[in-house]
C-alpha atoms as a PDB file:
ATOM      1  CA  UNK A   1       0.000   0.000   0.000  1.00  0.00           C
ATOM      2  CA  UNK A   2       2.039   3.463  -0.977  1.00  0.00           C
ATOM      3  CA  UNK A   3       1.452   6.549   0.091  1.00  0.00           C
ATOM      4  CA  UNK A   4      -1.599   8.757  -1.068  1.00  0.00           C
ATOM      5  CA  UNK A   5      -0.545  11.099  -3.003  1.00  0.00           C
ATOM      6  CA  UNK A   6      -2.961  13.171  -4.715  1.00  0.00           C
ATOM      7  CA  UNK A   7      -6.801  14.032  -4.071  1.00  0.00           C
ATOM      8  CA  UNK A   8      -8.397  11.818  -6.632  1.00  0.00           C
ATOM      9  CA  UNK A   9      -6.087   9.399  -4.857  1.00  0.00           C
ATOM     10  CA  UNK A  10      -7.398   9.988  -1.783  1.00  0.00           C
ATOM     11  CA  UNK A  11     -11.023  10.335  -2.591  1.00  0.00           C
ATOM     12  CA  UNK A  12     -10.527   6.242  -4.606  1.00  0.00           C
ATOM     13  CA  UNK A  13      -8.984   5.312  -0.957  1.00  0.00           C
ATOM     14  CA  UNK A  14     -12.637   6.473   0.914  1.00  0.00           C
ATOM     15  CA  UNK A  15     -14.516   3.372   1.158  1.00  0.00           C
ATOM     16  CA  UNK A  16     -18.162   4.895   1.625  1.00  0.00           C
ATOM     17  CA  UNK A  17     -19.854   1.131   1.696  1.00  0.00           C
ATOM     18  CA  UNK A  18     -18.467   0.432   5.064  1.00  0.00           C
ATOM     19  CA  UNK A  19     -21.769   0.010   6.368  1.00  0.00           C
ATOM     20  CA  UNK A  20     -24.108  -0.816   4.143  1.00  0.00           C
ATOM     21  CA  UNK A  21     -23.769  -4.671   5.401  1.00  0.00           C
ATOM     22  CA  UNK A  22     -26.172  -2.830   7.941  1.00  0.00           C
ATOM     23  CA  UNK A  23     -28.756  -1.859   5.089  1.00  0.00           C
ATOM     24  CA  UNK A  24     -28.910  -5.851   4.338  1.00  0.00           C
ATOM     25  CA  UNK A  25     -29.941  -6.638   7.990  1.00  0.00           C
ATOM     26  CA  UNK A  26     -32.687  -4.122   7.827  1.00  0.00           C
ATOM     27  CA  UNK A  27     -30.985  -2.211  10.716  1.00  0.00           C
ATOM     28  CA  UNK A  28     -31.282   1.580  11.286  1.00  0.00           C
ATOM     29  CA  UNK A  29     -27.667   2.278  12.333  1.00  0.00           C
ATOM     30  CA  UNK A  30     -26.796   5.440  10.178  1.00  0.00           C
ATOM     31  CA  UNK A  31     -28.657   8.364   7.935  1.00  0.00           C
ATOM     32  CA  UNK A  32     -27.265   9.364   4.175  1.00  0.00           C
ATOM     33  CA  UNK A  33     -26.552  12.926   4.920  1.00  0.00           C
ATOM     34  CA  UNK A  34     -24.913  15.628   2.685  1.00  0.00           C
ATOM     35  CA  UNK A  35     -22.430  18.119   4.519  1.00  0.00           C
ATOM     36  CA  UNK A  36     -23.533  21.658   4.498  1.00  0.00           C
ATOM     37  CA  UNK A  37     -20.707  23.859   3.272  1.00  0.00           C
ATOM     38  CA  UNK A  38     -18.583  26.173   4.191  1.00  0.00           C
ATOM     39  CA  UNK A  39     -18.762  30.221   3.322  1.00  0.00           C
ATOM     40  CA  UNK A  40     -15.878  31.027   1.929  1.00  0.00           C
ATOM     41  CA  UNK A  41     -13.667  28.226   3.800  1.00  0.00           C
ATOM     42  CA  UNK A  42      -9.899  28.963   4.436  1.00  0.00           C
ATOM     43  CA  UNK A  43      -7.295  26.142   5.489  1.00  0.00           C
ATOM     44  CA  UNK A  44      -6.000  26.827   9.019  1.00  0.00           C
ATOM     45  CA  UNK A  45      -3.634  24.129   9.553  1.00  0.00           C
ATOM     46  CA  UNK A  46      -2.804  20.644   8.619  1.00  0.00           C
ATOM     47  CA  UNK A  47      -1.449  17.927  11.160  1.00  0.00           C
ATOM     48  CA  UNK A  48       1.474  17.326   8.879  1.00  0.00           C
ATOM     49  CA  UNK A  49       3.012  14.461  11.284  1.00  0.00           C
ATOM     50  CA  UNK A  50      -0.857  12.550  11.119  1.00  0.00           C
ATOM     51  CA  UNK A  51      -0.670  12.727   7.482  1.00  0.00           C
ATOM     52  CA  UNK A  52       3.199  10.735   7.317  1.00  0.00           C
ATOM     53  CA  UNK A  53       1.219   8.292   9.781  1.00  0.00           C
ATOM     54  CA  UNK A  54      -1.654   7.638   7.353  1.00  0.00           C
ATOM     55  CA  UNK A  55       0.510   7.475   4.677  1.00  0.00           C
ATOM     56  CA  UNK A  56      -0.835  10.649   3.431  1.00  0.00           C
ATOM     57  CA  UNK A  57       1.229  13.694   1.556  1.00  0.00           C
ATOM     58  CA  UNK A  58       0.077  16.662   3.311  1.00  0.00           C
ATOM     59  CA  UNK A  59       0.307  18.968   0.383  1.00  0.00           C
ATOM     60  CA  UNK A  60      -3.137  17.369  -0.813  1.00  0.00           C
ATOM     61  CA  UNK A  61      -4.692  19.093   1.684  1.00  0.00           C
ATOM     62  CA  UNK A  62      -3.480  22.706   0.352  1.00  0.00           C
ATOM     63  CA  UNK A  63      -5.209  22.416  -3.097  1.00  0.00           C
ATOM     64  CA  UNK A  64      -8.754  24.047  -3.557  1.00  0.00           C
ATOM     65  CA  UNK A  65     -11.021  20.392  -3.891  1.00  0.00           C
ATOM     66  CA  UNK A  66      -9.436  19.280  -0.989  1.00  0.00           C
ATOM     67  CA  UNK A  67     -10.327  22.842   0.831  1.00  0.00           C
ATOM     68  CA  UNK A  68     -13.483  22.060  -0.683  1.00  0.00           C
ATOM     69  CA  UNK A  69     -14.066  18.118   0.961  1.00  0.00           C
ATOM     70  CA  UNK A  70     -12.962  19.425   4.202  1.00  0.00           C
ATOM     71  CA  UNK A  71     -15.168  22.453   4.263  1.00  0.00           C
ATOM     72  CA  UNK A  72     -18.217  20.028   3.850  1.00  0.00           C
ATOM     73  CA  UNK A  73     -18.388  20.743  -0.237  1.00  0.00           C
ATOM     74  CA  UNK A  74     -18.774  17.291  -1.606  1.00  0.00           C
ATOM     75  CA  UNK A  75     -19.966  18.294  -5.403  1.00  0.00           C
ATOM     76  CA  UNK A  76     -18.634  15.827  -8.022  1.00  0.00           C
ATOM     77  CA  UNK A  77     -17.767  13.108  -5.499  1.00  0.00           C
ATOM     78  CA  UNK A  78     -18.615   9.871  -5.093  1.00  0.00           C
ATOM     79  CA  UNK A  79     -18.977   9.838  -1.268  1.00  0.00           C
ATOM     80  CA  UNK A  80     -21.455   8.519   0.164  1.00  0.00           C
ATOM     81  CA  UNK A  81     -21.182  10.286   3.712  1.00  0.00           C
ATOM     82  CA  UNK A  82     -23.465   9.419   7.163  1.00  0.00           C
ATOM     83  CA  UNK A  83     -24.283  10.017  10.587  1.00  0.00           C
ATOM     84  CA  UNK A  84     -24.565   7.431  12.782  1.00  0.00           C
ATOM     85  CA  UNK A  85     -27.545   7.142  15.939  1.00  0.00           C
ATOM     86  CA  UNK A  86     -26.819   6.453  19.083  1.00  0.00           C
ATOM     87  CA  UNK A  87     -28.275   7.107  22.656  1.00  0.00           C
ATOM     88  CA  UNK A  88     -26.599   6.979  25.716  1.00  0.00           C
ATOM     89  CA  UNK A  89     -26.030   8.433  29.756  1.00  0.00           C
ATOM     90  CA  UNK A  90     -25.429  11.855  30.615  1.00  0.00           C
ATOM     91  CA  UNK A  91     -24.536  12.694  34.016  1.00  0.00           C
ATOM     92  CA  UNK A  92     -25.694   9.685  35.301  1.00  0.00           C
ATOM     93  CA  UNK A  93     -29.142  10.298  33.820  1.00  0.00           C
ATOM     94  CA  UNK A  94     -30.567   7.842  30.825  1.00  0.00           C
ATOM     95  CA  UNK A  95     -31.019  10.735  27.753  1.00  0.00           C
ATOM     96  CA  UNK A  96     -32.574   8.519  25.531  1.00  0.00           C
ATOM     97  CA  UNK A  97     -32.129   8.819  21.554  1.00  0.00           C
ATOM     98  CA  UNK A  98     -28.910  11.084  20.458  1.00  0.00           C
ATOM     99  CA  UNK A  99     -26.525  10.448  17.453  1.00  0.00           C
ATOM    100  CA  UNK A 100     -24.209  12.722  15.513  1.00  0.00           C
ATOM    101  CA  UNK A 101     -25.960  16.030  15.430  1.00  0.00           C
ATOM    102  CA  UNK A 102     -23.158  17.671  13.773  1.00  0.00           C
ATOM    103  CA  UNK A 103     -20.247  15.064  12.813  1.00  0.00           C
ATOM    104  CA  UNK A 104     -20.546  13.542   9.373  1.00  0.00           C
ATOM    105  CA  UNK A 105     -18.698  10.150   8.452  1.00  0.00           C
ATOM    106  CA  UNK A 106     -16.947  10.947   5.195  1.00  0.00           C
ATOM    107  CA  UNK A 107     -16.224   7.054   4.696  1.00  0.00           C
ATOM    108  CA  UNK A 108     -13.109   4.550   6.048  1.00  0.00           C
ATOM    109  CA  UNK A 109      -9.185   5.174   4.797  1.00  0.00           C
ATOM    110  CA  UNK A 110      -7.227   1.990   4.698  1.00  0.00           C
ATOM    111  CA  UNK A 111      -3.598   2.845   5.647  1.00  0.00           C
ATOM    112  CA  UNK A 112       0.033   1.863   6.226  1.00  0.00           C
ATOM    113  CA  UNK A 113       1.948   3.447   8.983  1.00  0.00           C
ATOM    114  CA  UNK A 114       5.188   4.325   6.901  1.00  0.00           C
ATOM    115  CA  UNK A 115       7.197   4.242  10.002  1.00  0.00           C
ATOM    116  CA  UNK A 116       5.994   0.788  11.510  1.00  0.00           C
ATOM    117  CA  UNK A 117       4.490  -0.320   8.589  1.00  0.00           C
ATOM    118  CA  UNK A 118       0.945  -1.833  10.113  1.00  0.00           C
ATOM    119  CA  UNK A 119      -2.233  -1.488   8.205  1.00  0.00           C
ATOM    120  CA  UNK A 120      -5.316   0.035   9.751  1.00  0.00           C
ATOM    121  CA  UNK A 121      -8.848   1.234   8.985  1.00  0.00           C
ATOM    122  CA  UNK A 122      -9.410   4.889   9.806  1.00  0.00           C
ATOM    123  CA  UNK A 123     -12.892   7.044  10.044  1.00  0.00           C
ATOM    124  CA  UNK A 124     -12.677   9.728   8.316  1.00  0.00           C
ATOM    125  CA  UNK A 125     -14.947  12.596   9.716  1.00  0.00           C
ATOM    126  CA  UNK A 126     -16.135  16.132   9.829  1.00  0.00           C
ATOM    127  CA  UNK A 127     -17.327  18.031  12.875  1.00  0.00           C
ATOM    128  CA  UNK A 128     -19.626  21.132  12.386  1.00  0.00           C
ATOM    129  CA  UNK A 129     -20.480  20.111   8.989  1.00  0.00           C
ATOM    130  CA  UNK A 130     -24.111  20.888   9.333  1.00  0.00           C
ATOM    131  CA  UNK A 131     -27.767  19.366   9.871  1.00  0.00           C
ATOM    132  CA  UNK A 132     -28.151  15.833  10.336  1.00  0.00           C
ATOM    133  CA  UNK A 133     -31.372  13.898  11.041  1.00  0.00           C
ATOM    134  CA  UNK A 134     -29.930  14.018  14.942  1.00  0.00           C
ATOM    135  CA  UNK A 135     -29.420  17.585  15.680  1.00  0.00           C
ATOM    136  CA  UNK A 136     -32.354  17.637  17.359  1.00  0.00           C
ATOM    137  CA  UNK A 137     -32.536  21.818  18.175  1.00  0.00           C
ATOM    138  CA  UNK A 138     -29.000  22.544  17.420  1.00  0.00           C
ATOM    139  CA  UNK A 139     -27.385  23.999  14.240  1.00  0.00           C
ATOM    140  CA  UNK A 140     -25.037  21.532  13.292  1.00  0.00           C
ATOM    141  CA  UNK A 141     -22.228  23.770  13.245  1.00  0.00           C
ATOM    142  CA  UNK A 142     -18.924  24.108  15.427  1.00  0.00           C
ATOM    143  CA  UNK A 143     -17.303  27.337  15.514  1.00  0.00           C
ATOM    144  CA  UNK A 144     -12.976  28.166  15.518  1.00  0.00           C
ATOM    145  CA  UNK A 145     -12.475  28.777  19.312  1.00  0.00           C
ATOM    146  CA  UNK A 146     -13.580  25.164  20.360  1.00  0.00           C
ATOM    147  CA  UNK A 147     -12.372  23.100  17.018  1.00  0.00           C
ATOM    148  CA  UNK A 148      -8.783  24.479  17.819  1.00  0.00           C
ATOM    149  CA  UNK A 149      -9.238  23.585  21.411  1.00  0.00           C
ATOM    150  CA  UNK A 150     -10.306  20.019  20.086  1.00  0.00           C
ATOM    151  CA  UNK A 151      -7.792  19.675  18.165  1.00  0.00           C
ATOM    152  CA  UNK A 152      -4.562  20.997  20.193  1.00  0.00           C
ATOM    153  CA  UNK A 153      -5.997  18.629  23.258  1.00  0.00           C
ATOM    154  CA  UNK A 154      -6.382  15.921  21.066  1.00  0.00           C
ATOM    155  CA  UNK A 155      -2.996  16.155  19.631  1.00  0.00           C
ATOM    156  CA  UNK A 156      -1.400  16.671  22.979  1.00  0.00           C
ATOM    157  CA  UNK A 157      -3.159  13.732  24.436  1.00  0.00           C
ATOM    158  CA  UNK A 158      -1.801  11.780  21.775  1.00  0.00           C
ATOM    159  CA  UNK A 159       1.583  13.103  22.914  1.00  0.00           C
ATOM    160  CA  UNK A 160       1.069  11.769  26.148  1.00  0.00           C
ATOM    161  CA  UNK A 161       0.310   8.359  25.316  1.00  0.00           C
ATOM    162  CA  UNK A 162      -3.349   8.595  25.707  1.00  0.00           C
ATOM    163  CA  UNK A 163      -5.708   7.107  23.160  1.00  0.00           C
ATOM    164  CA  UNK A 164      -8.200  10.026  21.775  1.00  0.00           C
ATOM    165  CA  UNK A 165      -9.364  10.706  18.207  1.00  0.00           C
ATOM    166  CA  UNK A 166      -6.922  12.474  16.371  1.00  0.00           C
ATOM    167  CA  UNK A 167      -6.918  16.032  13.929  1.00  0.00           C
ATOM    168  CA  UNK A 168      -6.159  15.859  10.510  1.00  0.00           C
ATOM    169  CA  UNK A 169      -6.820  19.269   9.373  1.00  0.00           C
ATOM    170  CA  UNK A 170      -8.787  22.857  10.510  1.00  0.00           C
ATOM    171  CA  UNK A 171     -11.040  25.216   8.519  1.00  0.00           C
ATOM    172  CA  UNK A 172     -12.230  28.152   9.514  1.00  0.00           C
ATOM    173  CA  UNK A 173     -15.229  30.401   7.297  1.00  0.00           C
ATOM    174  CA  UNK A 174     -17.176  33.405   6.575  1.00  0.00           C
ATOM    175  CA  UNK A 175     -19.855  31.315   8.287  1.00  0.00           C
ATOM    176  CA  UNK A 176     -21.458  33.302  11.123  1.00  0.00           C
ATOM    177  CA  UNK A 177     -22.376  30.923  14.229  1.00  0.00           C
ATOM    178  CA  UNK A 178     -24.468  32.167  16.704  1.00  0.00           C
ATOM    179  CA  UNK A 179     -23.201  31.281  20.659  1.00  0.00           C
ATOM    180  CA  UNK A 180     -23.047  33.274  23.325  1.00  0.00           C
ATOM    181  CA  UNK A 181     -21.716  36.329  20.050  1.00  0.00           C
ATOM    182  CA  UNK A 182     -21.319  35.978  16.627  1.00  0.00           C
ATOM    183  CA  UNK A 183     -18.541  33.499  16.290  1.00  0.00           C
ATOM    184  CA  UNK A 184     -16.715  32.127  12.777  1.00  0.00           C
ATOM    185  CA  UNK A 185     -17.980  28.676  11.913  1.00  0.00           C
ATOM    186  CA  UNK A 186     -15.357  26.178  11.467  1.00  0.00           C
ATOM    187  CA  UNK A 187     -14.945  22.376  10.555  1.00  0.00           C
ATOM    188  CA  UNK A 188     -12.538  19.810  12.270  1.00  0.00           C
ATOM    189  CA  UNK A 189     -11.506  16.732  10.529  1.00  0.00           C
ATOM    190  CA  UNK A 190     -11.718  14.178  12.705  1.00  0.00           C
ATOM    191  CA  UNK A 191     -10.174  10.561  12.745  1.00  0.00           C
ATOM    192  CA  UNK A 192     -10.010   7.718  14.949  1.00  0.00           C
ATOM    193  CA  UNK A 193     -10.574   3.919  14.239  1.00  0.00           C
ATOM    194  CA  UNK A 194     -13.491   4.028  15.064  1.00  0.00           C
ATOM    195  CA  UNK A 195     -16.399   6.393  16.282  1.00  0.00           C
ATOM    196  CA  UNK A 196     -18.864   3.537  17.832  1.00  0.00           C
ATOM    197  CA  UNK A 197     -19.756   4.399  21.408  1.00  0.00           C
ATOM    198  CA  UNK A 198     -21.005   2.581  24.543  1.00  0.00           C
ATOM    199  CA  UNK A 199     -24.035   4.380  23.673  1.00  0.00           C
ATOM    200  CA  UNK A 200     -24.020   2.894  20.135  1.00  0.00           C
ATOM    201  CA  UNK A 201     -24.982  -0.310  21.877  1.00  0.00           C
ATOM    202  CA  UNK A 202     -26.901   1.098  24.761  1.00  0.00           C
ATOM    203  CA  UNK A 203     -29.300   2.369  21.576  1.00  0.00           C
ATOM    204  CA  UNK A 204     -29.942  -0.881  20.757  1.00  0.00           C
ATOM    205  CA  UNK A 205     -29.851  -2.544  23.701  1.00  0.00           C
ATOM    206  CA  UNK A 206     -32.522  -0.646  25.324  1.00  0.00           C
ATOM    207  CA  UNK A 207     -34.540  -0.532  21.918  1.00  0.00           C
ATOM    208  CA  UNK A 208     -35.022  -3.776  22.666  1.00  0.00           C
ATOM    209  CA  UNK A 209     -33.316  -4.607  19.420  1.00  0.00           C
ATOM    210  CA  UNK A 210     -30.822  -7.671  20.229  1.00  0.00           C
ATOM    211  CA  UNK A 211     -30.453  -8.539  16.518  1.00  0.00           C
ATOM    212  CA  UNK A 212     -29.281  -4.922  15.726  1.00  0.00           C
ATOM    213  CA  UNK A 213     -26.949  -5.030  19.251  1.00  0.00           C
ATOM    214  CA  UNK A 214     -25.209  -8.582  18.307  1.00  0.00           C
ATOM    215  CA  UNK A 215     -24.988  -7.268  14.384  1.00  0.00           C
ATOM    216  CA  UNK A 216     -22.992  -4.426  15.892  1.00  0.00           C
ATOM    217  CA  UNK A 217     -20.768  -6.138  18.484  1.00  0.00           C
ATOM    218  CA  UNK A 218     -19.798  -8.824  15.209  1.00  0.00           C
ATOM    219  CA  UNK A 219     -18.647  -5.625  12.890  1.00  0.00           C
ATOM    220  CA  UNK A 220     -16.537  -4.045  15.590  1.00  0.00           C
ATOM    221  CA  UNK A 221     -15.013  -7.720  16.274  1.00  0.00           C
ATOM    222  CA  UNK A 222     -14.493  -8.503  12.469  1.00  0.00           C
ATOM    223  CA  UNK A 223     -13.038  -4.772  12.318  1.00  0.00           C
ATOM    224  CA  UNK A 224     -10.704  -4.603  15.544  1.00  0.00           C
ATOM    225  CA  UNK A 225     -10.066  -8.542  16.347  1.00  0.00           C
ATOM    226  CA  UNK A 226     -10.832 -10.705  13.461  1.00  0.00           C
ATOM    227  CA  UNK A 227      -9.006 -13.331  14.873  1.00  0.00           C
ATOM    228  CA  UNK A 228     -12.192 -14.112  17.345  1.00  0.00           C
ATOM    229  CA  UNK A 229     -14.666 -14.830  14.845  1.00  0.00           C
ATOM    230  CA  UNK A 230     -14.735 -18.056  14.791  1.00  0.00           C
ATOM    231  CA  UNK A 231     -14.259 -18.108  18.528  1.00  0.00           C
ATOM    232  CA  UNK A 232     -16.888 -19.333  20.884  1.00  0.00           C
ATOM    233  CA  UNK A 233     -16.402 -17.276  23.451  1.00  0.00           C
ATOM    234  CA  UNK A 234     -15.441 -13.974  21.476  1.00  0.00           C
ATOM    235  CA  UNK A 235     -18.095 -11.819  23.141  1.00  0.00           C
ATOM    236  CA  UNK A 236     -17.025 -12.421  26.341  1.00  0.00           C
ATOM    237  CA  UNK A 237     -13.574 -11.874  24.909  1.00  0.00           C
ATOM    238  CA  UNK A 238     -14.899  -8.545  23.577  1.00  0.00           C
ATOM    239  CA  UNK A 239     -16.549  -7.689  27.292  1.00  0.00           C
ATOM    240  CA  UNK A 240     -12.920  -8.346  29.203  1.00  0.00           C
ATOM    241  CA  UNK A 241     -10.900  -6.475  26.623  1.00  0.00           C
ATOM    242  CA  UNK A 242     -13.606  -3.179  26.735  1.00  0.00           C
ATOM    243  CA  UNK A 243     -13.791  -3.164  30.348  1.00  0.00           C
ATOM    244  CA  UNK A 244      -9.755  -3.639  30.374  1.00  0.00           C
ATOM    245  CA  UNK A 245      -9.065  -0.810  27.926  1.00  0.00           C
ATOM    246  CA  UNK A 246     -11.611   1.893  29.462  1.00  0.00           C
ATOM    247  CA  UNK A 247     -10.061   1.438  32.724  1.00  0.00           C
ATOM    248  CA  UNK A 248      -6.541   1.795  31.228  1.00  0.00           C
ATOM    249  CA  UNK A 249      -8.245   5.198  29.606  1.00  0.00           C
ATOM    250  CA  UNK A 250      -9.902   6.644  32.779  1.00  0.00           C
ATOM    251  CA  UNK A 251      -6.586   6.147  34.365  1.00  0.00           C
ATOM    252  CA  UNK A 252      -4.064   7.437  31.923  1.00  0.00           C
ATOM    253  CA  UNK A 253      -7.057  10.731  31.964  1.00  0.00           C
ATOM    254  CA  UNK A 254      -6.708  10.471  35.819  1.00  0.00           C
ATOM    255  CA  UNK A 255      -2.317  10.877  35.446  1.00  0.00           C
ATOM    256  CA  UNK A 256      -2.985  14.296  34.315  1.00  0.00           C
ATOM    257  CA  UNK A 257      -5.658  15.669  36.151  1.00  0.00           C
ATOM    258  CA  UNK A 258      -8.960  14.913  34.835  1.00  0.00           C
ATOM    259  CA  UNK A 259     -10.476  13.903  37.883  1.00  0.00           C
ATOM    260  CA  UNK A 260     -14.466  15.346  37.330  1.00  0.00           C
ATOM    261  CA  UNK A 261     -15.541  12.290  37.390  1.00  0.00           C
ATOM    262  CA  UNK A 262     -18.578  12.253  34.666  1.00  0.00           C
ATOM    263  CA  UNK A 263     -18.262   9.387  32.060  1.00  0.00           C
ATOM    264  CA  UNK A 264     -21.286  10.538  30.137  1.00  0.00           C
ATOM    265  CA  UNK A 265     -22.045   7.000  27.620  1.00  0.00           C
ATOM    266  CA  UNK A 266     -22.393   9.147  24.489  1.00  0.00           C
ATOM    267  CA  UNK A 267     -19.109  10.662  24.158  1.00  0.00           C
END
């Protein structure tokens, strides 16, 4: 697998059928949602040492159709982009039906770590892209001030050894967004492995949709430990290792200071 190189490149890497399988099984999982654009987007930075990672030359992110894809402009592509339902705790109370009210799933990269050289799937994302079918009152939109919070805290997590989404790039906009003042609207591109939730499967679960919950529990296996399928006892295996690994979280988040105690289910 080289290295993308250019944006048509990068756009034939997207897989946008990633979950479709979920169509098949009549289960309501995700919405088809266009992006809502950008005024007059400007590239603010690109995470230059995430793009070596993915494989990724960073100078595809300076030219105008990649301004464009990042800035939620998706005309004459192929994408097939979605937002994915979920429900889920907050502050220890049940909040019922949530879901990505302003993060839209551009599709899945396949890469090859040119330094280690280990092939993974990556979500490829943007935050404050718009409307989705789960915005519920909000606008969809996140503005500059909090996207480069997001993604300097995401990077320096990173830094410190702590597993958190990562930041591929930052635009800002002519985009007014309406907060506590007038504030510039901006999108974050947003990429981790994954973006299921606990609440992904508390949706289900308290649906009273078991099909839907085991369907879901099988594609993050077959994506993150294939080498269980065939196992008998690979949800149990999938239990341990969830319960292991979100303990190792909470306490690399407890080493430096994060101590307010509110897991909230949906995040």
């Amino acid at each position: 697998m080289s290295a993308v190189d250019t944006f048509d490149n990068l756009i034939n890497s997207l897989n946008s059928d990633f979950f479709d399988h979920f169509n098949s099984k009549d289960i309501d999982i995700f919405s088809n949602c266009q992006p809502t654009p950008l005024e007059n987007p400007r590239l603010i930075h690109v995470n230059k040492r995430f793009c070596i990672e993915l494989g990724l030359k960073h100078n595809i992110f300076e030219t105008e159709r990649a301004k464009d894809l990042m800035s939620g402009n998706l005309a004459g592509l192929s994408l097939k982009p979605i937002s994915v339902v979920y429900s889920g705790h907050q502050f220890g109370t049940w909040a019922g039906q949530l879901g990505d009210g302003r993060a839209i799933t551009l599709g899945e990269l396949a890469t090859k770590d040119q330094t280690t050289q280990i092939e993974s799937l990556w979500d490829i994302q943007l935050k404050g892209a718009g409307l989705t079918p789960y915005s519920r009152f909000a606008d969809g939109r996140a503005v500059l001030r909090s996207s480069i919070r997001e993604y300097l805290c995401s990077e320096a997590m990173h830094g410190l050894g702590i597993p958190t989404t990562r930041a591929l790039c930052l635009v800002t906009s002519d985009t007014n967004v309406q907060r506590e003042s007038i504030e510039s609207g901006a999108i974050l591109c947003r990429v981790a492995k994954n973006h299921i939730r606990f609440g992904s499967l508390e949706h289900f679960y308290y649906s009273k949709q078991p099909d839907a919950l085991i369907a879901l529990i099988d594609y993050s296996i077959n994506r993150h430990f294939p080498e269980w399928n065939n196992l008998k006892d690979k949800y149990e295996r999938f239990f341990t290792n969830t319960i292991l690994k979100t303990a190792s979280l909470i306490a690399k988040w407890q080493s430096v200071g994060f101590c307010h105690g509110v897991l909230n289910t949906d995040n």
